[in-house]
Protein backbone atom coordinates (compact mmCIF):
# COMPACT_ATOMS: atom_id res chain seq x y z
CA UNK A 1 0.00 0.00 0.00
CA UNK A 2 1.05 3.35 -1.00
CA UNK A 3 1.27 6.07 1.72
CA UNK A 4 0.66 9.53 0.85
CA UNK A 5 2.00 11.73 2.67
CA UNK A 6 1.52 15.82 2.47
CA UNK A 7 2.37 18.97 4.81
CA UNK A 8 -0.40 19.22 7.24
CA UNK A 9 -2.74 21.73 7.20
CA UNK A 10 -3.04 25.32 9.40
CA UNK A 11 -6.63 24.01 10.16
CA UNK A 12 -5.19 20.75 11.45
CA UNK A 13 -2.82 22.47 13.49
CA UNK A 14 -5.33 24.53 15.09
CA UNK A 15 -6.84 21.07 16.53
CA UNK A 16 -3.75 20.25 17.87
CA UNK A 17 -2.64 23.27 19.33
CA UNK A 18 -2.26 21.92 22.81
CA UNK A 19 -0.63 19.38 21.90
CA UNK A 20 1.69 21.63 20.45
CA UNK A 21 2.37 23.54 22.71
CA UNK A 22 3.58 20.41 24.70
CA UNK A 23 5.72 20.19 22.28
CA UNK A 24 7.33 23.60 22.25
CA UNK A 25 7.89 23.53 25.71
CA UNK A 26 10.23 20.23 25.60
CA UNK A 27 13.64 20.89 26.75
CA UNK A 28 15.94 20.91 23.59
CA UNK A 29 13.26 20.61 21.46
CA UNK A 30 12.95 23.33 18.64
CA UNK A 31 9.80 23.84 16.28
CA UNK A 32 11.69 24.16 12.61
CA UNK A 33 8.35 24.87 10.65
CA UNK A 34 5.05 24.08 11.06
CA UNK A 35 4.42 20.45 12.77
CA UNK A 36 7.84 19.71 12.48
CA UNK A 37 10.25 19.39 15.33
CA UNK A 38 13.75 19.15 16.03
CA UNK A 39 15.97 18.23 18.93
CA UNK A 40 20.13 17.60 18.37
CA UNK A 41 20.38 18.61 14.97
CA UNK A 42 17.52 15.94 13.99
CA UNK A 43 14.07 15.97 12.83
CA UNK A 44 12.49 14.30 15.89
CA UNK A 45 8.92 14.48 15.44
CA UNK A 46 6.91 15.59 12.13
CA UNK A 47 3.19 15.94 12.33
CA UNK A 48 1.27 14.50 8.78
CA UNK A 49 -1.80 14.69 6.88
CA UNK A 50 -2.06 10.91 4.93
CA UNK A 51 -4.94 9.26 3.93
CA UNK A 52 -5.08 7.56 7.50
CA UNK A 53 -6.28 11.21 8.49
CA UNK A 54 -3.26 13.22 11.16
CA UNK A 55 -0.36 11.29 11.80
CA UNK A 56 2.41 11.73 13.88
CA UNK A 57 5.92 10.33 13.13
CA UNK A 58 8.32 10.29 15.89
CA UNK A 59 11.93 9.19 15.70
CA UNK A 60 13.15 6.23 17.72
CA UNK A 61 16.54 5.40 17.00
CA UNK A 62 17.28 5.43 13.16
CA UNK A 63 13.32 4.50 12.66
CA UNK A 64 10.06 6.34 13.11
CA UNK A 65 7.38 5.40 14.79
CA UNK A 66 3.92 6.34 13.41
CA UNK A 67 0.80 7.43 15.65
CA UNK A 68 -2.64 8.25 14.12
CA UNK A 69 -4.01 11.18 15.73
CA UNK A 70 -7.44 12.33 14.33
CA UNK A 71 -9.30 11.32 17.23
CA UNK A 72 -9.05 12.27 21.04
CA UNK A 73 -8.60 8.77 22.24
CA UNK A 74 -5.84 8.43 19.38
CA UNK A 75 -4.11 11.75 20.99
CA UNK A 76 -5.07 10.84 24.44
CA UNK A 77 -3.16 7.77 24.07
CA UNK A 78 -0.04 9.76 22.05
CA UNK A 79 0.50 11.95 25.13
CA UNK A 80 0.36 9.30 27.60
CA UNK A 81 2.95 6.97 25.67
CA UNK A 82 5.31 10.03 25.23
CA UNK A 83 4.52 11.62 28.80
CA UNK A 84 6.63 8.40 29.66
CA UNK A 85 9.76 9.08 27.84
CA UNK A 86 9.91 12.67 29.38
């Protein structure tokens, strides 16, 4: 199967905007454009818009990990799996 994957939109965003901001306030972590994140020089997390809906990719290693997040529960569950890590 064939993923598309595009920039996300400002709409999009806007629904995520708390989660966001979570984001922006992570330590090391810099925002490099919109939905995309940085931290040591590398793209660490990149927020998507696929035909799955919002996706987040997060880097693990040398991989990425993928997250759907068009629903709460999906975001809800996100948060509570990175909330661990920091």
């Amino acid at each position: 199967m064939r993923i598309v994957r595009s920039t996300v939109s400002t709409y999009s965003l806007d629904t995520l905007e708390g989660l966001i901001a979570l984001f922006r306030a992570i330590p090391g972590i810099h925002e490099r454009g919109p939905g995309i994140f940085a931290g040591s020089g590398k793209p660490w997390l990149q927020i998507r818009q696929d035909t799955e809906g919002l996706v987040t990719e997060v880097r693990s290693g040398k991989d990425w990990q993928r997250f759907r997040m068009s629903e709460p529960e999906e975001r809800e569950a996100f948060m509570a799996r990175i909330g661990r890590v920091f």
